[in-house]
Protein backbone atom coordinates (compact mmCIF):
# COMPACT_ATOMS: atom_id res chain seq x y z
CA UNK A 1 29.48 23.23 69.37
CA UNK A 2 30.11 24.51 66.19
CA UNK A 3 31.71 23.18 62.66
CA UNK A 4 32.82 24.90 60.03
CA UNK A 5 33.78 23.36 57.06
CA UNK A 6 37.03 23.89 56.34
CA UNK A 7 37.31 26.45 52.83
CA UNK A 8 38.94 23.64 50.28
CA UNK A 9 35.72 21.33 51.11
CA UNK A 10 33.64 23.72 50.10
CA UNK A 11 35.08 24.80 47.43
CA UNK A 12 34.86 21.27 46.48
CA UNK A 13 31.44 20.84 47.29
CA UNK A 14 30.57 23.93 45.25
CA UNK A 15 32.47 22.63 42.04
CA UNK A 16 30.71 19.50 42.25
CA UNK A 17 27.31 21.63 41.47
CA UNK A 18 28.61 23.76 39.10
CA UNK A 19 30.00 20.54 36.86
CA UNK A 20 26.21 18.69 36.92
CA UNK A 21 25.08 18.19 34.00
CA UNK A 22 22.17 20.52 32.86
CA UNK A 23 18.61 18.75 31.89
CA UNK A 24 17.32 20.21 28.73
CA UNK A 25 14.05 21.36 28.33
CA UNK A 26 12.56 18.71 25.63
CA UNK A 27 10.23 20.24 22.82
CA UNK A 28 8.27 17.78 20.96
CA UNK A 29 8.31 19.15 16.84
CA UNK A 30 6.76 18.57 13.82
CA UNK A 31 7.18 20.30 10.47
CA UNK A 32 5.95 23.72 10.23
CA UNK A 33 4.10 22.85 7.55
CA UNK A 34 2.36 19.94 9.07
CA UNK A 35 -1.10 19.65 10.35
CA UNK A 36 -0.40 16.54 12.55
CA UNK A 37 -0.44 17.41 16.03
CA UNK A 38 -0.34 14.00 17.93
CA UNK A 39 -0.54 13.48 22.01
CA UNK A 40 2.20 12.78 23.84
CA UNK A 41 1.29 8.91 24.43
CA UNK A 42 0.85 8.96 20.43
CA UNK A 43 4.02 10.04 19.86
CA UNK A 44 5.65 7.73 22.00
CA UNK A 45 3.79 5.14 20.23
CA UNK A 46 5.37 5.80 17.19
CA UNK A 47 9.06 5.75 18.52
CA UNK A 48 7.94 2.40 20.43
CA UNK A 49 7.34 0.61 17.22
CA UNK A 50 3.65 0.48 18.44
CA UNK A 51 1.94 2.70 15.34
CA UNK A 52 3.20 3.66 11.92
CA UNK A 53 2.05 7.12 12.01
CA UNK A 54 3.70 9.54 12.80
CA UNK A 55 6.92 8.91 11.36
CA UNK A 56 9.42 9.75 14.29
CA UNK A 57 13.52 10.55 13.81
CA UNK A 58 15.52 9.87 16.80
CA UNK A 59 19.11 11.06 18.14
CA UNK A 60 21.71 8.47 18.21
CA UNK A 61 22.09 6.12 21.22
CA UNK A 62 25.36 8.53 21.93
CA UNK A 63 22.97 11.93 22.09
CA UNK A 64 21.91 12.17 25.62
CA UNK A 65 18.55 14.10 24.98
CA UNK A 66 17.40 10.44 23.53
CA UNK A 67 17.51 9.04 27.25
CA UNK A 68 16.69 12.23 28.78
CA UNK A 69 13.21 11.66 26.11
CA UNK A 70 12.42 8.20 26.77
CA UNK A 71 12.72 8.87 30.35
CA UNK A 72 10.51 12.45 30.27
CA UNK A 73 7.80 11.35 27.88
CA UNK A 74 7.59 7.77 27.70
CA UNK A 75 8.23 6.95 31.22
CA UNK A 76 11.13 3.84 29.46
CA UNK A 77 14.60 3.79 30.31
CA UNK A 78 17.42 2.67 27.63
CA UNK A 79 17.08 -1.01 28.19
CA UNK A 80 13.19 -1.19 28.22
CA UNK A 81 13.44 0.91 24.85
CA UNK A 82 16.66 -1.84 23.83
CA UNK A 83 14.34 -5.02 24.68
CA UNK A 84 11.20 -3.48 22.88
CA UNK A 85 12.80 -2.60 19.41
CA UNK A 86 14.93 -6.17 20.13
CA UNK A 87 11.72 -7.95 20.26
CA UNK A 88 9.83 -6.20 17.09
CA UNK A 89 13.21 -6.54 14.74
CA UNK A 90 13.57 -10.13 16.00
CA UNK A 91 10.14 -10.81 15.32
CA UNK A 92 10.16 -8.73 11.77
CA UNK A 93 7.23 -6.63 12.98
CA UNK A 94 9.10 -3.29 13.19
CA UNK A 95 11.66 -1.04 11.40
CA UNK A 96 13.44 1.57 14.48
CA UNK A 97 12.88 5.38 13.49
CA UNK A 98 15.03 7.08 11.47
CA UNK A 99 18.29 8.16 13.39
CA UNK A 100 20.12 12.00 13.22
CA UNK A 101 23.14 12.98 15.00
CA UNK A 102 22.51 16.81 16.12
CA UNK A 103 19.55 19.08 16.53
CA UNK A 104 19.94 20.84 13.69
CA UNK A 105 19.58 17.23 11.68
CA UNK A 106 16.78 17.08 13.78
CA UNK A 107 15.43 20.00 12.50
CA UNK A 108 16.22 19.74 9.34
CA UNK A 109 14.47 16.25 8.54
CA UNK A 110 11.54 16.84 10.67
CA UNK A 111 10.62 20.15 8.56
CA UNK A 112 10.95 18.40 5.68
CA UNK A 113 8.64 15.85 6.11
CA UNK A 114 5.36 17.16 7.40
CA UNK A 115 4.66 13.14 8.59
CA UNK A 116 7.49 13.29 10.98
CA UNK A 117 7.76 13.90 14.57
CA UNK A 118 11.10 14.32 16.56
CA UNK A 119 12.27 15.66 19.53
CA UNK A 120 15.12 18.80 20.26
CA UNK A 121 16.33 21.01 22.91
CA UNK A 122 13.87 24.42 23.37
CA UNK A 123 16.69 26.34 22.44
CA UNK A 124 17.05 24.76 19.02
CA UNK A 125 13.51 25.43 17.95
CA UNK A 126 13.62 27.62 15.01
CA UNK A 127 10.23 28.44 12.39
CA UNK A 128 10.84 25.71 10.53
CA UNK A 129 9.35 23.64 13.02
CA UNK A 130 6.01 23.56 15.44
CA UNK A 131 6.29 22.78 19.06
CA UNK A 132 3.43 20.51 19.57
CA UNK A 133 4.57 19.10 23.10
CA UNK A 134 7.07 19.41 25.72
CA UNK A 135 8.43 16.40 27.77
CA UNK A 136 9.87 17.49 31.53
């Protein structure tokens, strides 16, 4: 026997897709005038508290490309990454990175220090910055 889905379910169904939200595809950047052109597990380093160079910027807690990059390149969700910097501030052994609130702060303060790394949507990559990396 047959069942068909009566139209306003699937409409529903259907509007449920469309309203996901969209991943972004994550390009790791440096300055376009930098010659630094760290690893992936490097790069988390630095945002970890784990090295001093490079110097990484980070998004806000409220951007949610910040989760979406913990989660893609350093394999940490928000509360391992909470505990960690918790532990090194508590301790005095670590300063968190430098925070911006939009890609094109991102962009902006990464290309103008040619120590920095950060992180921004492909689609916000401009030639002020080098794509060194991309976390998916």
């Amino acid at each position: 026997m047959k069942r068909v889905l009566p139209a306003a379910a699937t409409a529903a169904a259907l509007a449920a897709f469309a309203v996901a939200p969209a991943h972004a595809e994550i390009s790791i950047i440096v300055s376009s005038h930098s010659s630094l052109a760290p690893q992936v597990a490097q790069v988390c380093q630095a945002f970890l508290g784990k090295i001093k160079t490079p110097t990484p910027i980070n998004f806000t807690e409220k951007n949610p490309l910040r989760d979406e990059f913990y989660a893609k390149a350093c394999k940490k969700d928000p509360v391992q990454v909470q505990a960690m910097w918790g532990k090194l501030i508590f301790t005095g052994t670590g300063t968190p990175p430098a925070e911006v609130d939009s890609g094109a702060a991102m962009r902006k303060a990464v290309a103008a220090d040619p120590n920095a790394v950060g992180y921004i949507d492909k689609k916000d990559v401009d030639a002020s910055v080098k794509v060194i990396a991309t976390a998916n």
